[in-house]
C-alpha atoms as a PDB file:
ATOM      1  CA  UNK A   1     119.987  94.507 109.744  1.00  0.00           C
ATOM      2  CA  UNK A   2     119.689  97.791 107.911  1.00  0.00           C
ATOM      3  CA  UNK A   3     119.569  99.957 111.367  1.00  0.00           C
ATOM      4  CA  UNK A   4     122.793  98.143 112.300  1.00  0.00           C
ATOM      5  CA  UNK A   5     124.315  98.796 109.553  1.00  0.00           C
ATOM      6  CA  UNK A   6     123.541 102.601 109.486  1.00  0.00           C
ATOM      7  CA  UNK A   7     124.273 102.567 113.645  1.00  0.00           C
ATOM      8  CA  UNK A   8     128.025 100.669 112.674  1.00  0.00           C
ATOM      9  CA  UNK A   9     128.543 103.534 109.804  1.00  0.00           C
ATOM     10  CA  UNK A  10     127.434 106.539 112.129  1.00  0.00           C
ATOM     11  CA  UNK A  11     130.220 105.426 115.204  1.00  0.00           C
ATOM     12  CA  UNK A  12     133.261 105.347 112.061  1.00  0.00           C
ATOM     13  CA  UNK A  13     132.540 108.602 110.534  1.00  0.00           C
ATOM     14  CA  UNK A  14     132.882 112.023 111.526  1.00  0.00           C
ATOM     15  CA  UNK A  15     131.988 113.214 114.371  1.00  0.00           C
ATOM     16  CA  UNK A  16     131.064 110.071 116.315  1.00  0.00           C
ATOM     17  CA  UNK A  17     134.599 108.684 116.225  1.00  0.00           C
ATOM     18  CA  UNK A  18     136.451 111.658 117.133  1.00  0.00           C
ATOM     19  CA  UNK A  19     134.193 111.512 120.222  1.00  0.00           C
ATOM     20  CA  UNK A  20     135.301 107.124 120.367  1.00  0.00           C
ATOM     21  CA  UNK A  21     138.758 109.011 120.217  1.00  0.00           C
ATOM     22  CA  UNK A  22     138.658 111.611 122.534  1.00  0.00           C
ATOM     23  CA  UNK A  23     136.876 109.003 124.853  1.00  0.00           C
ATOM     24  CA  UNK A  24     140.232 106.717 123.914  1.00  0.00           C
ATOM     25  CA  UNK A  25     142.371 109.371 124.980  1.00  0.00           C
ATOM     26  CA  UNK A  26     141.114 110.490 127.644  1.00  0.00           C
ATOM     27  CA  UNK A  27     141.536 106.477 128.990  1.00  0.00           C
ATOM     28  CA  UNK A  28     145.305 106.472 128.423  1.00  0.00           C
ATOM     29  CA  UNK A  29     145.946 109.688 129.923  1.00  0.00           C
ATOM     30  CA  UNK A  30     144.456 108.839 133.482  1.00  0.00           C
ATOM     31  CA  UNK A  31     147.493 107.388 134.836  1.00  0.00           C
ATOM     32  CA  UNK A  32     149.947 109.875 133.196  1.00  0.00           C
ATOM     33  CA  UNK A  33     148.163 113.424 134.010  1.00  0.00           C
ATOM     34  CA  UNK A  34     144.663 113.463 135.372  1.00  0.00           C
ATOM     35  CA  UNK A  35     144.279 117.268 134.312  1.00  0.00           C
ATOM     36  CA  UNK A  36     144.649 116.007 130.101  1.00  0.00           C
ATOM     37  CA  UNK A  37     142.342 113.315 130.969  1.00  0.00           C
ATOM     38  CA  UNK A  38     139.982 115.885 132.371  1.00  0.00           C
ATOM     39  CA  UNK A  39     140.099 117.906 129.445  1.00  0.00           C
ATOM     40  CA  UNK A  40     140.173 114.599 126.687  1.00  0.00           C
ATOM     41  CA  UNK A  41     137.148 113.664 128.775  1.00  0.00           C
ATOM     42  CA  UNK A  42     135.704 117.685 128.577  1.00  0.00           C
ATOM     43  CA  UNK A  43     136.105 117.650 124.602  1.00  0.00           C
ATOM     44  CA  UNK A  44     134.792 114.528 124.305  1.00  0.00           C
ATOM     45  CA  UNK A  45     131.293 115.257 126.118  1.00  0.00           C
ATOM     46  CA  UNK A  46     131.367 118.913 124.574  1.00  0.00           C
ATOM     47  CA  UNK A  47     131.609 117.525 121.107  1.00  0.00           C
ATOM     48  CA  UNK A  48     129.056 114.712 121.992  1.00  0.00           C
ATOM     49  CA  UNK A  49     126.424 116.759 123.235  1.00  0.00           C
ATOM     50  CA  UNK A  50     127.206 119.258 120.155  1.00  0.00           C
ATOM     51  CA  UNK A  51     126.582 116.474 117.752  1.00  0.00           C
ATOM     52  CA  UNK A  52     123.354 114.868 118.452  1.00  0.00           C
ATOM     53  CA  UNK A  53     119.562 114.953 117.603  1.00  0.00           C
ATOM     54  CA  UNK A  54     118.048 116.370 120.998  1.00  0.00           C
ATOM     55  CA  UNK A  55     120.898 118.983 121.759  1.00  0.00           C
ATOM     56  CA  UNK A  56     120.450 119.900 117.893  1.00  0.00           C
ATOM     57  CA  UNK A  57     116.884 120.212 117.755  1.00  0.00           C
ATOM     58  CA  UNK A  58     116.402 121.946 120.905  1.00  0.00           C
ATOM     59  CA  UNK A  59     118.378 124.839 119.993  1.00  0.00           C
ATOM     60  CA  UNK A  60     116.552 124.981 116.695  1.00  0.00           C
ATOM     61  CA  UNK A  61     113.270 124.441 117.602  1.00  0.00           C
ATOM     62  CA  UNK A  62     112.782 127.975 119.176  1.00  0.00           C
ATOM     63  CA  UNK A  63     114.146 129.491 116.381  1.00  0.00           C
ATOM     64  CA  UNK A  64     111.968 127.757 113.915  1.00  0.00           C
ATOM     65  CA  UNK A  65     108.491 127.982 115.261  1.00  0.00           C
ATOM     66  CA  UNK A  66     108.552 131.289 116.900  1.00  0.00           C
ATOM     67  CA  UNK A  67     106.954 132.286 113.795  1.00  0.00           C
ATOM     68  CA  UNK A  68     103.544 129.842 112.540  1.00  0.00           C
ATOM     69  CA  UNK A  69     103.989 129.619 108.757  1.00  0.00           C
ATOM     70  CA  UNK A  70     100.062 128.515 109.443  1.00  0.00           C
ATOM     71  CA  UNK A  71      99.414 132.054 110.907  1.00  0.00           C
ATOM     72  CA  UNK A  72     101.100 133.558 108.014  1.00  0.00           C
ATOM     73  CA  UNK A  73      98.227 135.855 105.846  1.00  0.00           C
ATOM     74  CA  UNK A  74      98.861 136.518 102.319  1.00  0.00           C
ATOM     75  CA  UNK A  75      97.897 140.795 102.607  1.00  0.00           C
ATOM     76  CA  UNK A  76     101.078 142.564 101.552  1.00  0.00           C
ATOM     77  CA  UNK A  77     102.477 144.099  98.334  1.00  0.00           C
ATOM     78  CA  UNK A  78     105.833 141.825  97.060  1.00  0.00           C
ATOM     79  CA  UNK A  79     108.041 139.240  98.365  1.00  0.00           C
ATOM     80  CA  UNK A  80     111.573 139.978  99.817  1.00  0.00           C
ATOM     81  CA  UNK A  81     113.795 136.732  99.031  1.00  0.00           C
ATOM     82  CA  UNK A  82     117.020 136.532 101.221  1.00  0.00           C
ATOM     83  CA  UNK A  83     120.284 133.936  99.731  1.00  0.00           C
ATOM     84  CA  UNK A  84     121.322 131.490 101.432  1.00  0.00           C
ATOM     85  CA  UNK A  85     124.302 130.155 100.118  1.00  0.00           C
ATOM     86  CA  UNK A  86     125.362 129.559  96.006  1.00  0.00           C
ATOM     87  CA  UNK A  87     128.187 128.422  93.901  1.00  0.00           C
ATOM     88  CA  UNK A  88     129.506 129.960  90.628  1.00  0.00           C
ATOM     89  CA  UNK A  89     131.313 127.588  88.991  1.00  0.00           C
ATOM     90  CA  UNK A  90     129.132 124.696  88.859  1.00  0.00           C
ATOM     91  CA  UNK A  91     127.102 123.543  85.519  1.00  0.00           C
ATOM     92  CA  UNK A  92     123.692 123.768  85.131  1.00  0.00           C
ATOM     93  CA  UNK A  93     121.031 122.290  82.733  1.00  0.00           C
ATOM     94  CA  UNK A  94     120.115 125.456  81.564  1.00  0.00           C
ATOM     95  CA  UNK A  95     123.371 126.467  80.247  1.00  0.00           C
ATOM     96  CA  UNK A  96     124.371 129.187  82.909  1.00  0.00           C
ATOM     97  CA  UNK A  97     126.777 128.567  85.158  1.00  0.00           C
ATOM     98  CA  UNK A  98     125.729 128.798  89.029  1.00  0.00           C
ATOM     99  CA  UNK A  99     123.625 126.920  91.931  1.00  0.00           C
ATOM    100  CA  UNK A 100     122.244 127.427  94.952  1.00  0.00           C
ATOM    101  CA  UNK A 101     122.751 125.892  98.242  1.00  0.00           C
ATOM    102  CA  UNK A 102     119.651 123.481 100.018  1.00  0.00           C
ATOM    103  CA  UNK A 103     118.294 126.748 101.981  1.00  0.00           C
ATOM    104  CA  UNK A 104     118.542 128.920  99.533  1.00  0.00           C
ATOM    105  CA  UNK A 105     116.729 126.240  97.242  1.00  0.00           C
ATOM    106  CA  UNK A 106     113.682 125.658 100.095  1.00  0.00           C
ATOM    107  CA  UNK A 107     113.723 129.861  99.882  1.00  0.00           C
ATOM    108  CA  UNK A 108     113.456 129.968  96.532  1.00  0.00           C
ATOM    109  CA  UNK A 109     110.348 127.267  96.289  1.00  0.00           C
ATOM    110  CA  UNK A 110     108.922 128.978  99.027  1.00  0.00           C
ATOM    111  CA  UNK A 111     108.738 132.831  97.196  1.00  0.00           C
ATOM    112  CA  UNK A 112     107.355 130.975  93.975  1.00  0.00           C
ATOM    113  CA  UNK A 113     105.060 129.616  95.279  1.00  0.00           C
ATOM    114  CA  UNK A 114     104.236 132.776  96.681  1.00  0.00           C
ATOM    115  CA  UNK A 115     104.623 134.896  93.868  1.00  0.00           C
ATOM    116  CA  UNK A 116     102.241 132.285  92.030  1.00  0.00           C
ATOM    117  CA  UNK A 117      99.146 132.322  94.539  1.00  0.00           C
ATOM    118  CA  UNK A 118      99.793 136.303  94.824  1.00  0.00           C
ATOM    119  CA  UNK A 119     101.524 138.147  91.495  1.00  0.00           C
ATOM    120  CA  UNK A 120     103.675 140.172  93.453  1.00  0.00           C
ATOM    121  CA  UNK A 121     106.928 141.204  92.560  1.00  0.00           C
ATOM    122  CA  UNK A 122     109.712 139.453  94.397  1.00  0.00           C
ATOM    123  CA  UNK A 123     112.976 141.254  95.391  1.00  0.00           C
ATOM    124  CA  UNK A 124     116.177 138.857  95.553  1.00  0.00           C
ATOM    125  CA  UNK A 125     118.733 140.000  97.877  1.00  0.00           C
ATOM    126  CA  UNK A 126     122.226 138.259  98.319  1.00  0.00           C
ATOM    127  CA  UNK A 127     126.041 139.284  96.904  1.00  0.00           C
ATOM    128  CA  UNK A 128     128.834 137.649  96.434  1.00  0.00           C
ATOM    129  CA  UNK A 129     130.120 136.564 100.153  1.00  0.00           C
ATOM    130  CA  UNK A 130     133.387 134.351  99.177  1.00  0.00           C
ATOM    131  CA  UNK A 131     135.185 134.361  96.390  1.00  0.00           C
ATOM    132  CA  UNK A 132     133.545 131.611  94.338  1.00  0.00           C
ATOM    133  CA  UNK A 133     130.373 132.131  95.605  1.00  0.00           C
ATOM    134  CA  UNK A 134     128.630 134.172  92.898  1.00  0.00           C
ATOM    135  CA  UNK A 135     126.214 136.478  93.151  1.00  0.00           C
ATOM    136  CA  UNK A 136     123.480 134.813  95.143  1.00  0.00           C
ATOM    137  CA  UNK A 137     120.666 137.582  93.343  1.00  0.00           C
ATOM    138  CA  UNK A 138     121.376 136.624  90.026  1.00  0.00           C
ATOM    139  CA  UNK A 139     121.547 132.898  90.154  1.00  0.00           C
ATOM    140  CA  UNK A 140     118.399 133.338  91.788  1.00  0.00           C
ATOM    141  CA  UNK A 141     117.047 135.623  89.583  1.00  0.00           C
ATOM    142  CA  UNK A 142     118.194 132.874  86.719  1.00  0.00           C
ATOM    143  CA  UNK A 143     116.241 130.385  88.069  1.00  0.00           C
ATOM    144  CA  UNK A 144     113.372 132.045  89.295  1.00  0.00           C
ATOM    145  CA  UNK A 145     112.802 133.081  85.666  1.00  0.00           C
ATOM    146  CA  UNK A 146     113.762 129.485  84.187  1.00  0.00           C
ATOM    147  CA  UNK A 147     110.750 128.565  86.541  1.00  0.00           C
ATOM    148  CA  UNK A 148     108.591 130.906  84.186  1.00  0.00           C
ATOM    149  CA  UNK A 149     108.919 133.538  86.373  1.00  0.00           C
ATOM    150  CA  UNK A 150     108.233 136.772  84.239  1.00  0.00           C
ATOM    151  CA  UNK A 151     111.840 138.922  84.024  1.00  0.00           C
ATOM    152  CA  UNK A 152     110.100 142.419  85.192  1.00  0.00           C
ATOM    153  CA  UNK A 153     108.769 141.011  88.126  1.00  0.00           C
ATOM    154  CA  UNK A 154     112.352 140.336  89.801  1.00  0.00           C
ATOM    155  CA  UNK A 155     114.112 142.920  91.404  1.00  0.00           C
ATOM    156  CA  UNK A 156     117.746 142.379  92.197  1.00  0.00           C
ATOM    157  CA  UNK A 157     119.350 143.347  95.257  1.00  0.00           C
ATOM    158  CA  UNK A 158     123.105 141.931  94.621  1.00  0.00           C
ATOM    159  CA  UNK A 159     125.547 143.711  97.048  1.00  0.00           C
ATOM    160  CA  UNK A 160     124.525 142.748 100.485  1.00  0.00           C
ATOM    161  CA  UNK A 161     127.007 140.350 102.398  1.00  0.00           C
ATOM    162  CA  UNK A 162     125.214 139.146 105.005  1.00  0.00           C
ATOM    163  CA  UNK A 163     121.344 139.574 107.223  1.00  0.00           C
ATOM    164  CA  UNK A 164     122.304 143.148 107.993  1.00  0.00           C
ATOM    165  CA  UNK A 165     123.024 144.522 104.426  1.00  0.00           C
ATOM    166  CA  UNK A 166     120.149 142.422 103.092  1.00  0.00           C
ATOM    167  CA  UNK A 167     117.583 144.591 105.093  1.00  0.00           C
ATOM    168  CA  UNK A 168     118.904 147.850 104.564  1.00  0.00           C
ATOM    169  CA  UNK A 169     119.696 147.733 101.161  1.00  0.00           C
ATOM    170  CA  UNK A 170     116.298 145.802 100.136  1.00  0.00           C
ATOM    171  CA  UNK A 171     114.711 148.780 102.350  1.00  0.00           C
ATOM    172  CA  UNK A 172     116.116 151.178  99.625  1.00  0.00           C
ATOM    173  CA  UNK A 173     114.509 149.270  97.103  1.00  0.00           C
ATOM    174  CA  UNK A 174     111.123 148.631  98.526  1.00  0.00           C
ATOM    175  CA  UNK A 175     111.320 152.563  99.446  1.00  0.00           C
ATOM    176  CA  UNK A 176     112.091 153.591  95.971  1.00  0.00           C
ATOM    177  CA  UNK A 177     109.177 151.311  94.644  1.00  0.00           C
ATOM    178  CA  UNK A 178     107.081 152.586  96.837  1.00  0.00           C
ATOM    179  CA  UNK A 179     106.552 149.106  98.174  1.00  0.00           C
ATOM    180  CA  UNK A 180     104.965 149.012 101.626  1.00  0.00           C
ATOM    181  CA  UNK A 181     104.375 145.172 102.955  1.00  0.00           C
ATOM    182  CA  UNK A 182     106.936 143.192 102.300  1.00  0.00           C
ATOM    183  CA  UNK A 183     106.539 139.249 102.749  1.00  0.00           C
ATOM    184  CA  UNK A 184     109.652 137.937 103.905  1.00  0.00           C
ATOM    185  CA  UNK A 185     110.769 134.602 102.599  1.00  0.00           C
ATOM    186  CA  UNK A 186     113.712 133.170 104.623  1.00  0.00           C
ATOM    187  CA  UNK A 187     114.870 129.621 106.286  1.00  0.00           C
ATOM    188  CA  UNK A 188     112.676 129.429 109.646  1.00  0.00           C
ATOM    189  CA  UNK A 189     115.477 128.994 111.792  1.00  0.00           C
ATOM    190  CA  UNK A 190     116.785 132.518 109.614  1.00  0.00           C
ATOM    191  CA  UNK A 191     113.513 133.909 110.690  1.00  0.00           C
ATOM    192  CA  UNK A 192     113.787 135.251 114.050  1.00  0.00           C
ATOM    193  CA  UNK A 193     117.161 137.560 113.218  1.00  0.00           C
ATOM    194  CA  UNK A 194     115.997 138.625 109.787  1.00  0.00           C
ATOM    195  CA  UNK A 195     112.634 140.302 111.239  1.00  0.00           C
ATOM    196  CA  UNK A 196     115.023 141.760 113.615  1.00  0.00           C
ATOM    197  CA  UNK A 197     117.474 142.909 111.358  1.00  0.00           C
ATOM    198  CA  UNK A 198     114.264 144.594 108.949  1.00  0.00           C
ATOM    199  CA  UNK A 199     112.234 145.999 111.493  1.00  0.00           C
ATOM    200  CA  UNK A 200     115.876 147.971 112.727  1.00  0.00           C
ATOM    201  CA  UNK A 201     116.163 149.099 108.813  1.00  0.00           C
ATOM    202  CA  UNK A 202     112.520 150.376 109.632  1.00  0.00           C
ATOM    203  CA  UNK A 203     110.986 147.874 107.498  1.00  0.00           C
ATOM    204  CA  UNK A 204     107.954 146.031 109.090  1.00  0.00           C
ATOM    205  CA  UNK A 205     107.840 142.599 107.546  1.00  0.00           C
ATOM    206  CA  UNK A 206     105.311 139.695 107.499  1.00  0.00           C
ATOM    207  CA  UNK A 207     107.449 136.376 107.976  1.00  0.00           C
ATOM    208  CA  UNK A 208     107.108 134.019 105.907  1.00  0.00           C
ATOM    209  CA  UNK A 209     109.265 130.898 107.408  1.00  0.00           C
ATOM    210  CA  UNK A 210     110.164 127.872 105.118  1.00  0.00           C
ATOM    211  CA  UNK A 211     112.855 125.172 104.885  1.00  0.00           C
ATOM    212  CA  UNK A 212     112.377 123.943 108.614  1.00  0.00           C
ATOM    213  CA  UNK A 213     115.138 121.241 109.911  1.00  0.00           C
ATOM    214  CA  UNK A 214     112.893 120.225 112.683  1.00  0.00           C
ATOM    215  CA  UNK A 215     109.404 118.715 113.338  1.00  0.00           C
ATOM    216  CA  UNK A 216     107.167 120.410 115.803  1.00  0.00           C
ATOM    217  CA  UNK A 217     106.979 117.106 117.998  1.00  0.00           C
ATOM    218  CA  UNK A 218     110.194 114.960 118.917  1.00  0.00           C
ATOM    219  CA  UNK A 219     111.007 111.549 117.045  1.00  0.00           C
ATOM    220  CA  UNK A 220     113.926 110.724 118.500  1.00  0.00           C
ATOM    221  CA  UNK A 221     115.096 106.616 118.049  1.00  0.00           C
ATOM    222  CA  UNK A 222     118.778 104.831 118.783  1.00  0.00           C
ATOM    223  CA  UNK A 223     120.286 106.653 115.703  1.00  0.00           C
ATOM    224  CA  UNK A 224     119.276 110.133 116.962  1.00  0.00           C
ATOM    225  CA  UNK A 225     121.803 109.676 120.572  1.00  0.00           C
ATOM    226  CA  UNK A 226     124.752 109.172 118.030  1.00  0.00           C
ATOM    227  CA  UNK A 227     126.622 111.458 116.949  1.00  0.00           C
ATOM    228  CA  UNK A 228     126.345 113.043 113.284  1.00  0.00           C
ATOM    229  CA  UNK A 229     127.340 115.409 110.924  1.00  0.00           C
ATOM    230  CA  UNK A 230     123.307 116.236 110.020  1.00  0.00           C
ATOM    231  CA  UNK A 231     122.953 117.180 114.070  1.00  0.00           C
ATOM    232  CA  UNK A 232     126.200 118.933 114.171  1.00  0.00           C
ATOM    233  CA  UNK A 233     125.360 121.152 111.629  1.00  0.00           C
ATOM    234  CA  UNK A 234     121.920 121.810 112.886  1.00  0.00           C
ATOM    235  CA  UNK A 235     123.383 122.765 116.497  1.00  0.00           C
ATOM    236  CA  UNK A 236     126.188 125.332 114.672  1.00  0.00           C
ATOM    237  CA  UNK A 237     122.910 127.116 112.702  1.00  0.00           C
ATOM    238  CA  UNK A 238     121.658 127.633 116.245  1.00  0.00           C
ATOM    239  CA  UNK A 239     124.318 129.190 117.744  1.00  0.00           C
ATOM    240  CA  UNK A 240     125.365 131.443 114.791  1.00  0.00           C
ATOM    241  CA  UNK A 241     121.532 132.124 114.993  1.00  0.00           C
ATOM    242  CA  UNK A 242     121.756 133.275 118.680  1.00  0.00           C
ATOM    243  CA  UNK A 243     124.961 134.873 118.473  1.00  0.00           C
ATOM    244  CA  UNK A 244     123.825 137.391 115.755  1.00  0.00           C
ATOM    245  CA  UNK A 245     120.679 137.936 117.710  1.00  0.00           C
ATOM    246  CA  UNK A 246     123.203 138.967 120.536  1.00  0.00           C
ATOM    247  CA  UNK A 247     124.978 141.330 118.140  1.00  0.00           C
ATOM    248  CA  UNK A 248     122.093 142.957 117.181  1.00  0.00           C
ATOM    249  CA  UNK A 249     120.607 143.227 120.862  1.00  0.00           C
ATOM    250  CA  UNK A 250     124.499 145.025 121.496  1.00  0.00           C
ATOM    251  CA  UNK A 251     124.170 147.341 118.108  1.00  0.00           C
ATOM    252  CA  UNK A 252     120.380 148.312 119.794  1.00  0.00           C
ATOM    253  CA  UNK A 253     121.590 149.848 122.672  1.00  0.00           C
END
């Protein structure tokens, strides 16, 4: 009774019943223009296909596991930390005002844990993107160090707005420290562009993927050929993913 329940809920909410709608539409318009209907019918398989599980997870999948977090040694020298997302005006335990979004938060777990099992220093890197956004360096900073992270050992890299800026301007900072083998902590579908986007600032890196969205194997049931906002999001990642990969390629040559 549960799974029907959750199967009923999925068609009425976003995006599953725009697609019911489109679908609707496209119905009612086959007697009155046949080129609407076409394109009703168009949307409504376009948004289908961009809001399920297997569409979804096949563009991430490539993304996620081109780099083996298993593979991953621990010989390097510090840990460069990339923002993913924060919020300034939101309350906090603590006192301080600020939080960060769920990839930065997997990022952030992932480069303690690293800077626990290793000592190195760990370089935070992310500005203030949107107005309300806050400086994604410094809330991390705040709660790296409300993890008992020691103060010194943080190095904050607050300007950069986006994968580009956070390599080149991290690069200044691992130059001037005379830091030499970066791990890089990032989202594994992030992965892929952000080695790009380092090795182009003439920084080798040694990934360090966490915060994965898909398994490695495919466990697909009825739910998973619905449409959702979970799969929708997934499949926009990707393409933002593979579209900056394509800018990149373009700034190359």
């Amino acid at each position: 009774m549960i799974y029907v329940i959750k199967f009923i809920y999925q068609w009425v909410l976003p995006p599953a019943c725009f697609v019911v709608l489109l679908v609707w539409l496209a119905w009612r318009l086959t007697r009155k223009s046949k080129g609407l209907s076409a394109a009703a019918g168009f949307l409504a398989a376009l948004l289908y296909a961009a809001s399920i599980q297997p569409v979804s997870e096949a563009l991430l999948r490539p993304l996620e596991y081109r780099y083996s977090l298993s593979s991953t040694g621990t010989e390097g020298d510090c840990i460069v930390l990339l923002g993913g997302g924060s919020y300034a005006d939101v309350p906090t335990p603590e006192g301080w005002q600020g939080q960060v979004g769920d990839a930065a938060a997997q990022r952030i777990i992932g480069a303690y844990v690293l800077h626990r099992r290793t000592g190195w220093p760990v370089v935070v890197s992310g500005g203030e993107v949107y107005r309300g956004d806050g400086q994604e360096a410094v809330i991390m900073q705040k709660i790296l160090i409300s993890l008992g992270m020691a103060p010194e050992s943080i190095l904050v890299e607050g300007r950069s707005l986006n994968t580009t800026e956070n390599a080149l301007f991290s690069a200044k900072i691992l130059k001037k420290r005379g830091l030499r083998r970066p791990l890089l902590v990032t989202s594994a579908f992030h992965m892929p562009r952000s080695v790009d986007e380092f090795s182009k600032a003439g920084v080798a890196v040694t990934p360090y993927p966490v915060g994965y969205y898909t398994t490695r194997g495919s466990y697909w049931h009825a739910l998973s050929w619905v449409p959702s906002a979970a799969a929708m999001r997934g499949t926009a990642i990707a393409l933002k993913e593979y579209l900056g990969m394509a800018a990149l390629r373009v700034r190359q040559d």
